[in-house]
Protein backbone atom coordinates (compact mmCIF):
# COMPACT_ATOMS: atom_id res chain seq x y z
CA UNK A 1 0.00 0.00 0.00
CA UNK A 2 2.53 2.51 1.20
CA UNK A 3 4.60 1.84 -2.29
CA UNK A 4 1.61 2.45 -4.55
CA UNK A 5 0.77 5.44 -2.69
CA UNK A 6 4.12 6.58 -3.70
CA UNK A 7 3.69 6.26 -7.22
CA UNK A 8 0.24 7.30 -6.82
CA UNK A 9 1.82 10.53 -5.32
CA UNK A 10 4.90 10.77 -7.94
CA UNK A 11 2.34 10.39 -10.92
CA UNK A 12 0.06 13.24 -9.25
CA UNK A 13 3.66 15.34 -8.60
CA UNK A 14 4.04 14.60 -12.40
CA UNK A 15 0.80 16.05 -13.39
CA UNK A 16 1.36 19.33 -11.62
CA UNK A 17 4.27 19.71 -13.10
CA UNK A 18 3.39 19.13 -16.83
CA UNK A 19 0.67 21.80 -16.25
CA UNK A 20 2.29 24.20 -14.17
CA UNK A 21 2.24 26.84 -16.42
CA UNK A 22 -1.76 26.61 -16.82
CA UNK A 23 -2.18 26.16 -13.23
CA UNK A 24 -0.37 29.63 -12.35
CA UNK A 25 -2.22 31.58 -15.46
CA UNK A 26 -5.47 31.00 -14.86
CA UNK A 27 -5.93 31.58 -11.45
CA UNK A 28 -7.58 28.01 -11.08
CA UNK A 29 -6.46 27.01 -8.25
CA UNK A 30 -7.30 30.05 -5.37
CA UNK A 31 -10.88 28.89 -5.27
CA UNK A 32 -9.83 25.57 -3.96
CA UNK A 33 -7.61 26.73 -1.19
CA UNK A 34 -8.33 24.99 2.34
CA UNK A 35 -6.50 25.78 5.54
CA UNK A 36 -3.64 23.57 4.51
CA UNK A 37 -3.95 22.14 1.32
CA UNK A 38 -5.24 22.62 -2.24
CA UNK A 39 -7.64 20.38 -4.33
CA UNK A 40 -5.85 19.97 -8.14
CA UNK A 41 -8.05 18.98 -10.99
CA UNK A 42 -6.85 15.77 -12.79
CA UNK A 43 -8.18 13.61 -15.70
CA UNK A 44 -9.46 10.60 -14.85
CA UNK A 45 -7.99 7.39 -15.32
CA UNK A 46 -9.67 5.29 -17.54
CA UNK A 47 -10.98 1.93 -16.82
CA UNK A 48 -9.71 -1.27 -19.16
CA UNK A 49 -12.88 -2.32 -20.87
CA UNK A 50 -13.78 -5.04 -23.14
CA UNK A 51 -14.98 -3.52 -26.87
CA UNK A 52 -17.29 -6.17 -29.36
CA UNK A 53 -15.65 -7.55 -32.43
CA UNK A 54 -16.83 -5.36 -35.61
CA UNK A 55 -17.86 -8.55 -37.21
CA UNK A 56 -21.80 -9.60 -36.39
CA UNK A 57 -21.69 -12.67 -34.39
CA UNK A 58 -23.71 -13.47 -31.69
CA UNK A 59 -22.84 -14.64 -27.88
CA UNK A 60 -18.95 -15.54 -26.89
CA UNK A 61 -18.85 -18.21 -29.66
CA UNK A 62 -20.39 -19.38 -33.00
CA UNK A 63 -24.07 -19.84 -33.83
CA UNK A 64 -27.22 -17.84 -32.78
CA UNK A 65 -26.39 -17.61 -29.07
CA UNK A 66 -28.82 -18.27 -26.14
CA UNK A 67 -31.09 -16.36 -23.45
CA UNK A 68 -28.20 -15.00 -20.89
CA UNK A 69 -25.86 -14.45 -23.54
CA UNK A 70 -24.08 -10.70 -23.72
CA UNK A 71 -25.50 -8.33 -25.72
CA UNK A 72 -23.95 -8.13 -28.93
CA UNK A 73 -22.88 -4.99 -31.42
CA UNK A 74 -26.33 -3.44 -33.01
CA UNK A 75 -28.41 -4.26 -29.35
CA UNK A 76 -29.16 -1.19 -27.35
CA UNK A 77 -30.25 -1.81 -23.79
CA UNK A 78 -32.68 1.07 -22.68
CA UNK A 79 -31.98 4.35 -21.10
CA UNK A 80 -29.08 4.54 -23.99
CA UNK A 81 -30.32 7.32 -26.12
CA UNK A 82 -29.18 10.09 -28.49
CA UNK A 83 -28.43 13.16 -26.10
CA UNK A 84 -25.02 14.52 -26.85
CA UNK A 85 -22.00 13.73 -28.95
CA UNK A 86 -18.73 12.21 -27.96
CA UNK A 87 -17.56 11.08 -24.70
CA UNK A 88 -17.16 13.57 -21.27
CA UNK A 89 -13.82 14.66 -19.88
CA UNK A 90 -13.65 12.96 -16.56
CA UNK A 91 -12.05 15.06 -14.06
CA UNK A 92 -11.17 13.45 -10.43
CA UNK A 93 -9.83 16.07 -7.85
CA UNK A 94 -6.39 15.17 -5.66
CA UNK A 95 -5.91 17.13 -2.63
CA UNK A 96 -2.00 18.80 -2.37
CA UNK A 97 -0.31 20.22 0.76
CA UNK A 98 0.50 23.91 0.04
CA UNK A 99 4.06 22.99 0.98
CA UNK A 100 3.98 20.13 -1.94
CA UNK A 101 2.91 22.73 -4.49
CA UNK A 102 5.27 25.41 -3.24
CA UNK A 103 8.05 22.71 -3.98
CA UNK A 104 6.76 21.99 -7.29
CA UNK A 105 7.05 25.75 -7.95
CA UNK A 106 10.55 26.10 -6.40
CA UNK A 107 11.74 23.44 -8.27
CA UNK A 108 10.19 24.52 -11.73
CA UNK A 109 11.13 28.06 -11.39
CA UNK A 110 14.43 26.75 -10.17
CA UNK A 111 14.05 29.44 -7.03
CA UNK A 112 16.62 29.77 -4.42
CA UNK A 113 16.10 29.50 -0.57
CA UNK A 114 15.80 32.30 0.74
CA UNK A 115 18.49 33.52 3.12
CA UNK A 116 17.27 36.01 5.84
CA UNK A 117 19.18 38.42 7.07
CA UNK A 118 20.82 38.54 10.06
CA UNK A 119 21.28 35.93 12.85
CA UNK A 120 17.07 36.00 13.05
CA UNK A 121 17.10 32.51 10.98
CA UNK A 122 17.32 30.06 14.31
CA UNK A 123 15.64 26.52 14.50
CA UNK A 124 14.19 25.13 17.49
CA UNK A 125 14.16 21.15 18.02
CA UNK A 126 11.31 19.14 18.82
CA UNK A 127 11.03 15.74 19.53
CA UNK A 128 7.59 13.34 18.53
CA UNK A 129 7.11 9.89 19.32
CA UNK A 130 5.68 8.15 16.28
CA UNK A 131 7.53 4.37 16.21
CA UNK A 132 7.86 1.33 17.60
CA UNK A 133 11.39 0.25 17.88
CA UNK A 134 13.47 -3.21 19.80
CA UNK A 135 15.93 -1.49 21.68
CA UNK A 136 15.54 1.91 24.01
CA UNK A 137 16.06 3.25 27.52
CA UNK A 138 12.91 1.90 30.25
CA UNK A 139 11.42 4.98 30.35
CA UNK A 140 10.70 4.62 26.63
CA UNK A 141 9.17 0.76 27.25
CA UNK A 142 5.69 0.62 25.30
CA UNK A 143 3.87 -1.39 27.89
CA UNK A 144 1.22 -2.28 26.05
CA UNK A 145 3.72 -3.81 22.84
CA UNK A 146 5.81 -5.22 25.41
CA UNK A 147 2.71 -7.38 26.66
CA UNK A 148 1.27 -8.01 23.35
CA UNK A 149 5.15 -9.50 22.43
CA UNK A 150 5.38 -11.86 25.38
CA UNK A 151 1.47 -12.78 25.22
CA UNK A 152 2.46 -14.19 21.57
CA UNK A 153 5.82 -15.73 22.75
CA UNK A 154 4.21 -17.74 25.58
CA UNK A 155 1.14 -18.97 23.41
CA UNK A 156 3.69 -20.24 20.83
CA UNK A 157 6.06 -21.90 22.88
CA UNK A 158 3.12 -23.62 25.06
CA UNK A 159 4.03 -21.94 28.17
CA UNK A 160 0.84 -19.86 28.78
CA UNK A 161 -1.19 -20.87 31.75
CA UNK A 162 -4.98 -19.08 31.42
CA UNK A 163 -5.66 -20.55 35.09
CA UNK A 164 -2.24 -18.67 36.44
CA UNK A 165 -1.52 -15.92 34.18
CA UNK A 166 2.24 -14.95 34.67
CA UNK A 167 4.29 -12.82 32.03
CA UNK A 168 7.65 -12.25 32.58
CA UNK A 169 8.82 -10.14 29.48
CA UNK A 170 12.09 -11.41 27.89
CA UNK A 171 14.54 -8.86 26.01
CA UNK A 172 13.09 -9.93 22.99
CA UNK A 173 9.47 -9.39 23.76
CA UNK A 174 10.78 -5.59 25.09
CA UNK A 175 9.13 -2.33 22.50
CA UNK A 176 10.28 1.12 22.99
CA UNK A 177 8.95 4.09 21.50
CA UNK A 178 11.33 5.90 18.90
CA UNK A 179 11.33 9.54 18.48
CA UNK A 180 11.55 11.61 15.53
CA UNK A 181 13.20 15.29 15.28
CA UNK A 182 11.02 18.18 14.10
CA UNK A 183 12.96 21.25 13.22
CA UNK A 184 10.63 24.46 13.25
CA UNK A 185 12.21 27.17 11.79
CA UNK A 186 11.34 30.27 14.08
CA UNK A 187 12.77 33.14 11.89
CA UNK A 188 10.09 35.68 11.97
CA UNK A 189 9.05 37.06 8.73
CA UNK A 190 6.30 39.34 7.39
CA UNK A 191 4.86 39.95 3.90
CA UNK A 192 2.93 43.13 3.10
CA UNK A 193 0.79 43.59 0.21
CA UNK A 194 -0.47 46.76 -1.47
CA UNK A 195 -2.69 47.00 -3.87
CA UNK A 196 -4.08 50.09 -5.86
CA UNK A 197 -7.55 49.66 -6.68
CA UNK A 198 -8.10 53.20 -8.28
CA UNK A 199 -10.34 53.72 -11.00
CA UNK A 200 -7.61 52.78 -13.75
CA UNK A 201 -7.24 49.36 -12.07
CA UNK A 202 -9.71 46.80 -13.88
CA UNK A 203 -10.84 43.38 -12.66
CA UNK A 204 -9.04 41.53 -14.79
CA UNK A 205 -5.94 43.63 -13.43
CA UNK A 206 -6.62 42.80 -9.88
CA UNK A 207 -7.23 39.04 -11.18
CA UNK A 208 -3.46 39.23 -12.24
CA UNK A 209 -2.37 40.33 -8.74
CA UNK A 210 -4.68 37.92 -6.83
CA UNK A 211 -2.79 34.99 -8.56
CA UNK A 212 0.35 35.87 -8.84
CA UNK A 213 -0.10 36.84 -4.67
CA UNK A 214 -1.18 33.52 -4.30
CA UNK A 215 2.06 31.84 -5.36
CA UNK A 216 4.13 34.30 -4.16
CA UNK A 217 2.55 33.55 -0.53
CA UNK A 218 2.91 30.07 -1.15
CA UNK A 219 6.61 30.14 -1.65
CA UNK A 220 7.31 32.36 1.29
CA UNK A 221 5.61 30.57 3.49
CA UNK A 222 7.29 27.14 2.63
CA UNK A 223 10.41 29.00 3.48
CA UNK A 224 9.03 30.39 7.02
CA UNK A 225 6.45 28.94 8.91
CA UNK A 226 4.27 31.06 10.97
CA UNK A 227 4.59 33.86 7.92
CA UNK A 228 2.30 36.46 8.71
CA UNK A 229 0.27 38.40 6.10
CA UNK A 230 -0.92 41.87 5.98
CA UNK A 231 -2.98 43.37 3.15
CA UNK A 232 -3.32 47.41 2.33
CA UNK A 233 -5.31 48.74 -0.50
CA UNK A 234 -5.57 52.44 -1.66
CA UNK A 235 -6.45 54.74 -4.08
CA UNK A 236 -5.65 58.74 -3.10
CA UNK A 237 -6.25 57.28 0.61
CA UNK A 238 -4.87 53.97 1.93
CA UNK A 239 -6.54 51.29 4.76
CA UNK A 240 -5.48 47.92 5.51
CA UNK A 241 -7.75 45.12 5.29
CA UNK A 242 -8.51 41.79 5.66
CA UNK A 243 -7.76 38.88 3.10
CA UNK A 244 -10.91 38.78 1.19
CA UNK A 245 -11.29 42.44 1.15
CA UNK A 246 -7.69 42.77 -0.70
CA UNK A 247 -8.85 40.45 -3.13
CA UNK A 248 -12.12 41.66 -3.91
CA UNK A 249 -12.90 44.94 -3.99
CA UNK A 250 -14.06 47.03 -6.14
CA UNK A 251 -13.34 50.76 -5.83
CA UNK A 252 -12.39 54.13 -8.06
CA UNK A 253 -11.10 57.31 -7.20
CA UNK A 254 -7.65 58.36 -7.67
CA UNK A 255 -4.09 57.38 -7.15
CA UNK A 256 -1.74 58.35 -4.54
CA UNK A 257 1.37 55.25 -3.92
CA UNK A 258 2.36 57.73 -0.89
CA UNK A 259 -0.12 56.81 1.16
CA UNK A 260 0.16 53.31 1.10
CA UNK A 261 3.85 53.78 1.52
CA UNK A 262 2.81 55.51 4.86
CA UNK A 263 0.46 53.16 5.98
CA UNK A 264 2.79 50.26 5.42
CA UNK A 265 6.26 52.53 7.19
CA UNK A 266 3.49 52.77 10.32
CA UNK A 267 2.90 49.29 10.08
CA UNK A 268 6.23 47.89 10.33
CA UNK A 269 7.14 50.75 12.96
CA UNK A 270 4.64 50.13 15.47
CA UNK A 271 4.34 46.40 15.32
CA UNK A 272 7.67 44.41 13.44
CA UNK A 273 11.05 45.34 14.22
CA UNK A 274 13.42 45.39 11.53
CA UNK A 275 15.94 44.07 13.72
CA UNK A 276 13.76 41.10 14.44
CA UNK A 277 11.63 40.58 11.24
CA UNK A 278 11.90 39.74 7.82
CA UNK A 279 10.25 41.94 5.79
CA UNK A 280 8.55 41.41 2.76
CA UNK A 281 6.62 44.88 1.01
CA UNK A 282 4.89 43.98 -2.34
CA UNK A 283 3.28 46.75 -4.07
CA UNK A 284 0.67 46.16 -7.32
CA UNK A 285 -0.38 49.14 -9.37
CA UNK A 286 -1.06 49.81 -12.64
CA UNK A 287 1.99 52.79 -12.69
CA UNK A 288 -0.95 55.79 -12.89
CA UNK A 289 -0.22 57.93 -9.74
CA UNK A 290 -1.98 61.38 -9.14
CA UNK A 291 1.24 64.08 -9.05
CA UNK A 292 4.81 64.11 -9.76
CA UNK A 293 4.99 65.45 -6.02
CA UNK A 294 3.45 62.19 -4.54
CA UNK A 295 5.59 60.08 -6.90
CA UNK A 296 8.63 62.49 -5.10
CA UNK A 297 7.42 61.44 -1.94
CA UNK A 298 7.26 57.72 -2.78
CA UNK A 299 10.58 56.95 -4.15
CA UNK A 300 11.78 59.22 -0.92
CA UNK A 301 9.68 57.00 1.55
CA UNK A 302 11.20 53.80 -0.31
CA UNK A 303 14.77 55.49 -0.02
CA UNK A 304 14.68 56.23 3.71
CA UNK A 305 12.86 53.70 5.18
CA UNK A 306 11.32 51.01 3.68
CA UNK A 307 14.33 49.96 1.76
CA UNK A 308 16.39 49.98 4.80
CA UNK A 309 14.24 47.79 6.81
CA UNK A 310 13.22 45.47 4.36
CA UNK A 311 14.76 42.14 2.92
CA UNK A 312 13.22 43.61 -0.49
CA UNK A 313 11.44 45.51 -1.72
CA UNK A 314 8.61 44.59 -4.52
CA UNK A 315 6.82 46.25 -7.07
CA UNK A 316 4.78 44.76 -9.84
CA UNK A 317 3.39 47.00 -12.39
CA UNK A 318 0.27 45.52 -14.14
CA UNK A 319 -0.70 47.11 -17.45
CA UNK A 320 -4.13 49.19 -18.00
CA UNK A 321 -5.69 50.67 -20.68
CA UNK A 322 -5.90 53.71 -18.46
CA UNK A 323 -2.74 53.79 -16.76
CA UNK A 324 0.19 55.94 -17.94
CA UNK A 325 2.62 53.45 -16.61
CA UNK A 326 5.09 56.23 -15.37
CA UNK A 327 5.85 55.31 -11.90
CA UNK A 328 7.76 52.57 -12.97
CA UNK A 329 10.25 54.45 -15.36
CA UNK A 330 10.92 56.82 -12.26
CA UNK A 331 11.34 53.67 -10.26
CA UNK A 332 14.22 52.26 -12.53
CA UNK A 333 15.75 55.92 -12.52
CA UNK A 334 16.02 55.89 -8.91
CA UNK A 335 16.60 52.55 -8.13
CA UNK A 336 18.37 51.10 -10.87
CA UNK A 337 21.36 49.83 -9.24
CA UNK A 338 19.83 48.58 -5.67
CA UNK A 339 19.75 44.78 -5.44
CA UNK A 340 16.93 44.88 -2.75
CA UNK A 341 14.26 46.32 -4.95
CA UNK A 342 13.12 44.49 -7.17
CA UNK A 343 10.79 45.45 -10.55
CA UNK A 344 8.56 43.52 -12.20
CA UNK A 345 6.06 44.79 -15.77
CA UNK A 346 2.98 42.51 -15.82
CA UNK A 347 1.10 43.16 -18.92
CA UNK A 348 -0.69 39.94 -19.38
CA UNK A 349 -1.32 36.28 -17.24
CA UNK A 350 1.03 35.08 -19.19
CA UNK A 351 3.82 37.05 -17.66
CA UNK A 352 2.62 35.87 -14.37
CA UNK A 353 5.72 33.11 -14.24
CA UNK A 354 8.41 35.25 -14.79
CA UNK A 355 7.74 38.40 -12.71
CA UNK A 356 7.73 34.93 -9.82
CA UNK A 357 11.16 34.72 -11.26
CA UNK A 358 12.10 38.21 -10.86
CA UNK A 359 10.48 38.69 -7.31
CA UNK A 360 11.37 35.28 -6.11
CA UNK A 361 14.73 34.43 -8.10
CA UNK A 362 17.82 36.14 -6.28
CA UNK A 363 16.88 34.48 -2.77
CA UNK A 364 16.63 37.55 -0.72
């Protein structure tokens, strides 16, 4: 059982692989997020069947057949009528641990570990008792398998009395429990996303940055458990929100990247100490901001402080019909040169995979 699992899993593992691409475009996949794991859509495996000969002949042999025989080519049974054309696409769903699918990704996109800064990356050990095992101190003795062992020895060798019960284990009949070590990474590490959701930012824009978020979270939280997430959105004004809320709201208005900027320098101030965090800012816009002042103000807020603190900085521009596109051109004028911010142009799904590259790719 345990070896066809494994192939089971290894074929599944294959799947996933061969349609990464799709998986990561379309955005299939957020709708089927649990807690912990992911349900994939797979084809289904046919069945062997057995098909007629085309020849007319009736039963399994020659001659006319009998009553009981199979039905033969030409014989419809009822309930077998004319609705539809050609045959269904089966689909079976296969539940996948996020960590799974954040390997697959890593080792797809051939991304690096990522190496936090600092001495903050420190392991704690724990210890869990999952096995049986011959040998072990007492205090490890399963009493229970111990019993069970020398039950079975003294039945076998004839020297069980059921009137006068007596077991006297043997070091043979002896079971210890066996421990396994758990490393849990404690490094502490924080992503924050910002989103604009001005008037110039259409659905299918925020659909972009709702995917591409998605895998990006995945990752980073393979490489730090206990990653915590917060979410700003703005327009002229910014306010941080819940999960949901990020990724589905609707609003119009203006654009002014400052004041998420702010929100997001208050947020790390007040509550995650760059000396103690790892800090993750991703910012999503569509480039369309409301004054060359407020763009001033952004690349100065990115300069001073955010860039300082953080282990990156990113920025994904996603292209609009309606946005100018600027702020990124002022962004590679300013920051050309500095490894820790990191650009990314989106103008379609299909650049989804490579802006994971860019963002994801040097390890920061």
């Amino acid at each position: 059982m345990k070896q066809d699992h494994a192939r089971f899993r290894k074929i599944i593992r294959g799947k996933i692989r061969k349609n990464l691409k799709q998986f990561i475009t379309n955005g299939s996949l957020q709708g089927r997020k649990g807690k912990d794991r992911i349900s994939i859509p797979m084809p289904h495996i046919g069945l062997p069947r057995f098909k007629f000969d085309d020849q007319q002949r009736g039963g399994l042999g020659q001659g006319d057949g009998e009553v009981g025989d199979p039905i033969g080519p030409g014989q419809q049974q009822p309930g077998s009528g004319q609705a539809g054309q050609g045959e269904g696409d089966h689909m079976m769903e296969v539940d996948v641990s996020i960590d799974e699918l954040a390997e697959i990704l890593g080792e797809e996109l051939k991304l690096p570990n990522i190496q936090p800064k600092g001495d903050k990356n420190i392991s704690t050990d724990r210890h869990r008792y999952t096995g049986i095992q011959r040998t072990g101190p007492e205090g490890l003795k399963h009493f229970r398998r111990t019993y069970k062992e020398t039950l079975k020895r003294e039945i076998s060798t004839g020297t069980y009395d059921p009137n006068n019960p007596i077991f006297i284990p043997q070091q043979s009949d002896k079971r210890f429990r066996s421990r396994k070590t758990i490393v849990d990474p404690t490094t502490n590490a924080v992503i924050i996303y910002m989103m604009d959701v001005s008037g110039s930012m259409g659905e299918e824009q925020k659909e972009i940055v709702r995917t591409e978020s998605f895998w990006i979270d995945a990752w980073l939280t393979k490489q730090y458990k206990g990653l915590e997430a917060r979410f700003i959105i703005h327009d002229s004004t910014a306010k941080e929100v819940d999960r949901e809320t990020f990724f589905n709201t609707s609003e119009s208005g203006g654009t002014m990247i400052s004041s998420a900027f702010k929100l997001c320098k208050s947020i790390i101030e007040n509550e995650y100490s760059p000396e103690d965090w790892n800090i993750y800012p991703f910012h999503f816009s569509d480039g369309d901001n409301w004054s060359q002042d407020d763009t001033n103000e952004s690349i100065s807020l990115l300069k001073n402080h955010l860039l300082p603190w953080s282990n990156m900085v990113a920025y994904g521009q996603v292209t609009s019909s309606y946005g100018s596109g600027e702020f990124l051109k002022r962004l590679i004028d300013a920051f050309g040169d500095e490894p820790k911010m990191v650009l990314s142009k989106i103008d379609s799904r299909e650049d989804i995979i490579d802006s994971i590259k860019t963002f994801l790719g040097k390890g920061h």
